[in-house]
Protein backbone atom coordinates (compact mmCIF):
# COMPACT_ATOMS: atom_id res chain seq x y z
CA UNK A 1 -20.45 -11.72 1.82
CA UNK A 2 -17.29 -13.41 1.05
CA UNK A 3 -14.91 -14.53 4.19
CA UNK A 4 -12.07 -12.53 5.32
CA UNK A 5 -9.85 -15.23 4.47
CA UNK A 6 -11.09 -15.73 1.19
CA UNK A 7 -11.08 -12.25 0.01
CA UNK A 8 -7.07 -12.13 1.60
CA UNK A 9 -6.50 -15.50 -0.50
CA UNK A 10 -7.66 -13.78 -3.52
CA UNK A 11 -5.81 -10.87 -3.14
CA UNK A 12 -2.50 -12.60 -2.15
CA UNK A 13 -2.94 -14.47 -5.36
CA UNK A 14 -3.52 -11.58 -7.41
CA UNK A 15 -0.17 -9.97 -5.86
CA UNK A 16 2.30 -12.72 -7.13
CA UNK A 17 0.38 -12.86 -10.77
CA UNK A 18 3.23 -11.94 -13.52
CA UNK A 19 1.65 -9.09 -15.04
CA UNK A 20 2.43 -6.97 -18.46
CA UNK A 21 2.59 -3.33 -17.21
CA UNK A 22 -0.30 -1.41 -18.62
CA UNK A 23 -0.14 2.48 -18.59
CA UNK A 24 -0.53 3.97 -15.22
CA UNK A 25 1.13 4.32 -11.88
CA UNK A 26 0.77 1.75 -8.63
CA UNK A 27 -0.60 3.27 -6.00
CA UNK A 28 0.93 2.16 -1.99
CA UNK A 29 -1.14 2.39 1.20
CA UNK A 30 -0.30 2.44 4.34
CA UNK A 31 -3.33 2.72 5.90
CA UNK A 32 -3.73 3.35 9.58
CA UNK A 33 -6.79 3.81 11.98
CA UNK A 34 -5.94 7.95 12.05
CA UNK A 35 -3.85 8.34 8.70
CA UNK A 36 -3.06 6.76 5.31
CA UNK A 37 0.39 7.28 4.21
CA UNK A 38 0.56 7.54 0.58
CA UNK A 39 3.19 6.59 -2.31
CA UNK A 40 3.06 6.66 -6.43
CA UNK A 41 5.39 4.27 -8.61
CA UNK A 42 6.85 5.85 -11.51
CA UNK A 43 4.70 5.57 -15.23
CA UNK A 44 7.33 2.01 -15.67
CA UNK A 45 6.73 0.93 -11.93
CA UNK A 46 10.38 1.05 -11.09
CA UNK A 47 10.28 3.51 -8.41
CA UNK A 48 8.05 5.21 -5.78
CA UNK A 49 7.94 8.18 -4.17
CA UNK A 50 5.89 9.68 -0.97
CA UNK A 51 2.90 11.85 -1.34
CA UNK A 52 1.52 13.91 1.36
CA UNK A 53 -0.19 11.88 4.41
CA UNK A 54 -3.46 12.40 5.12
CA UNK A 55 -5.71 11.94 8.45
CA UNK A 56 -8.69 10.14 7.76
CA UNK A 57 -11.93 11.55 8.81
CA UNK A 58 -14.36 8.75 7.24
CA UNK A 59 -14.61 6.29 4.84
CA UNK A 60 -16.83 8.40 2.29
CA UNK A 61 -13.78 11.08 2.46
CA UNK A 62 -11.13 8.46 2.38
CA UNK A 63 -12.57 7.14 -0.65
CA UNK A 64 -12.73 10.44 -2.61
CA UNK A 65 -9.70 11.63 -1.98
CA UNK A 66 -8.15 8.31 -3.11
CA UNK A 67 -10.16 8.95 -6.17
CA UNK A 68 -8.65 12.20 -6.95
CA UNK A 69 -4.91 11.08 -6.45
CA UNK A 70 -6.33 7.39 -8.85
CA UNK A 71 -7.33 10.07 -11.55
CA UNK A 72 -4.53 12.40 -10.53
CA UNK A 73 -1.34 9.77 -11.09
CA UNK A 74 -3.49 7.94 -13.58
CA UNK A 75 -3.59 4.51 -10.96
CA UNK A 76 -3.90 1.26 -12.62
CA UNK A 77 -2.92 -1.10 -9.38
CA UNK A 78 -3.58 -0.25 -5.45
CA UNK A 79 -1.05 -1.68 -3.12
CA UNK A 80 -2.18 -2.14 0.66
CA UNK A 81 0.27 -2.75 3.35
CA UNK A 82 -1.04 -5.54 5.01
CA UNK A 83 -0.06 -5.85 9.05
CA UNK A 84 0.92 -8.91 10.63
CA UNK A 85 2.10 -10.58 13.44
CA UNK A 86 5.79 -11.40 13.20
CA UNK A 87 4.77 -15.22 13.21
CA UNK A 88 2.94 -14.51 9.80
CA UNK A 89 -0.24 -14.47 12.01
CA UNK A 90 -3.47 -12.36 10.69
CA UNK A 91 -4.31 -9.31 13.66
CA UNK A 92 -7.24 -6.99 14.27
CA UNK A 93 -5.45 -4.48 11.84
CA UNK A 94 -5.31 -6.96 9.31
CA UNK A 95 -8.96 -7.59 8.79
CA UNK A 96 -9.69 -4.35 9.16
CA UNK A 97 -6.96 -3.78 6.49
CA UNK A 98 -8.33 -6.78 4.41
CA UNK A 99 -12.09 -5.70 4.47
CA UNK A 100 -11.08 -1.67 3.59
CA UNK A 101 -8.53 -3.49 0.28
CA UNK A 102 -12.10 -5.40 -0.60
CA UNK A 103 -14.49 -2.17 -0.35
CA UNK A 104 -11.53 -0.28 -2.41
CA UNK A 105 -11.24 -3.01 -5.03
CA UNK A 106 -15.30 -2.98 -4.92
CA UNK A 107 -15.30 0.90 -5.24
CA UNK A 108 -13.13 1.23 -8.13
CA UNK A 109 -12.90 -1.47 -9.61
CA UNK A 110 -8.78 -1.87 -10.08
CA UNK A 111 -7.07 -4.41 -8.54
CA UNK A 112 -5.49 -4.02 -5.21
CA UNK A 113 -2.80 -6.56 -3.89
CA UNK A 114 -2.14 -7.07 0.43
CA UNK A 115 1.29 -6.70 0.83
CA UNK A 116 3.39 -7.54 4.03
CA UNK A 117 4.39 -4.73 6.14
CA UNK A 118 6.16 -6.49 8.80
CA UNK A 119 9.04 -4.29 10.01
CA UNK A 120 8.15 -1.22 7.03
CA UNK A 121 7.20 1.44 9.75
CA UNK A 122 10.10 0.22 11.82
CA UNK A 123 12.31 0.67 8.70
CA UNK A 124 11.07 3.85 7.71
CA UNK A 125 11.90 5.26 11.46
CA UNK A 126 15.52 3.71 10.88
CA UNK A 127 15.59 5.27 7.47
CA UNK A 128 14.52 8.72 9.05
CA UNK A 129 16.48 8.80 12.05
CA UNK A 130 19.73 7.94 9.99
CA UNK A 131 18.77 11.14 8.35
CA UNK A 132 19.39 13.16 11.19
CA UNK A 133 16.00 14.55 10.57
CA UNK A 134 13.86 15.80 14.03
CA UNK A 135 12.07 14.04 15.79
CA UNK A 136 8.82 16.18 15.24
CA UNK A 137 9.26 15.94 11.36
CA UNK A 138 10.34 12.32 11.50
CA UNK A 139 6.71 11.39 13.04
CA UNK A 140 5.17 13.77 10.23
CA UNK A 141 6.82 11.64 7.54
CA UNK A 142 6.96 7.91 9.07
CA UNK A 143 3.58 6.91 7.42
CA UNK A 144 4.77 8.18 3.81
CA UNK A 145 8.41 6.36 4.01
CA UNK A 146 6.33 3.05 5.00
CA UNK A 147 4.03 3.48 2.33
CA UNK A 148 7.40 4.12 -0.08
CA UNK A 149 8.92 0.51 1.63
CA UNK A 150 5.66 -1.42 0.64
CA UNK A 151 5.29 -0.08 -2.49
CA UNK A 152 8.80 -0.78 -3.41
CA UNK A 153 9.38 -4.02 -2.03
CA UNK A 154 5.68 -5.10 -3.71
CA UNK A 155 7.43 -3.56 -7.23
CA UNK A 156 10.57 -5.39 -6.80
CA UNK A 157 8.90 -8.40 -5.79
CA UNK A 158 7.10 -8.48 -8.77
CA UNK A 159 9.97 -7.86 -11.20
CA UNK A 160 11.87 -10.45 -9.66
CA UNK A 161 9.68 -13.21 -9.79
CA UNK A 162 7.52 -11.93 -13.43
CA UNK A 163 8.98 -14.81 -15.70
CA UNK A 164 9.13 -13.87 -19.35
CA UNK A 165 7.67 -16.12 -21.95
């Protein structure tokens, strides 16, 4: 079994890899040890959007329901927000997050990139509190906006640093 710091290399690496876009939506995780906040790019991978959150029960469950929303939205890349320490320091959560980005990339075979998450669910509170939105639907929400900040900033990332040839 490959080491947890190989398999994040590889998947860092695959992350900042200029891409064509193929047909198919990205698909942003922000995965969490009781819920998975979902988001879907658009078919040109411009913009995402939330979909509903979902508690996790187990992995077999996780992984078929992520299969019905990859067939669903027609998924071509997984995006995985990836938690670290403010100092750029791996945590517990990230090698759990880095071993569950492996078994998904394993399970269906499609790549899946780790993308930072520092400050996303802190941003997506901001975002929802400047809504004026309660505080009982804010906490129903926060994992979706987070999992709309990662896939976005992975997106733009990617169009601002895909060189053209």
């Amino acid at each position: 079994m490959p080491s947890v710091s190989s398999v994040v290399k590889r998947l860092q690496a695959a992350a900042m890899t200029p891409e064509k876009p193929d047909i198919g939506r990205l698909l942003g995780l922000d995965v969490g040890s009781r819920t998975i906040g979902l988001a879907v790019s658009d078919s040109l991978g411009i913009t995402a959007h939330g979909l509903p959150t979902w508690r996790r029960k187990n992995k077999r469950t996780d992984l078929q329901e992520l299969a019905r929303v990859i067939a669903e939205y027609q998924i071509r890349e997984i995006v995985v927000g990836y938690p670290l320490h403010m100092s750029g320091g791996t945590t517990a959560g990230s090698i759990r997050t880095a071993e569950f980005a492996e078994q998904l990339r394993q399970h269906f075979g499609l790549p899946v990139h780790l993308w930072d998450e520092r400050l996303t669910t802190a941003e997506a509170q901001r975002v929802l509190r400047e809504s004026e939105m309660s505080i009982r639907r804010r906490s129903e929400v926060v994992d979706r906006m987070a999992a709309v900040l990662i896939l976005q900033s992975f997106m733009e990332n990617r169009k601002n640093t895909r060189v053209d040839l």
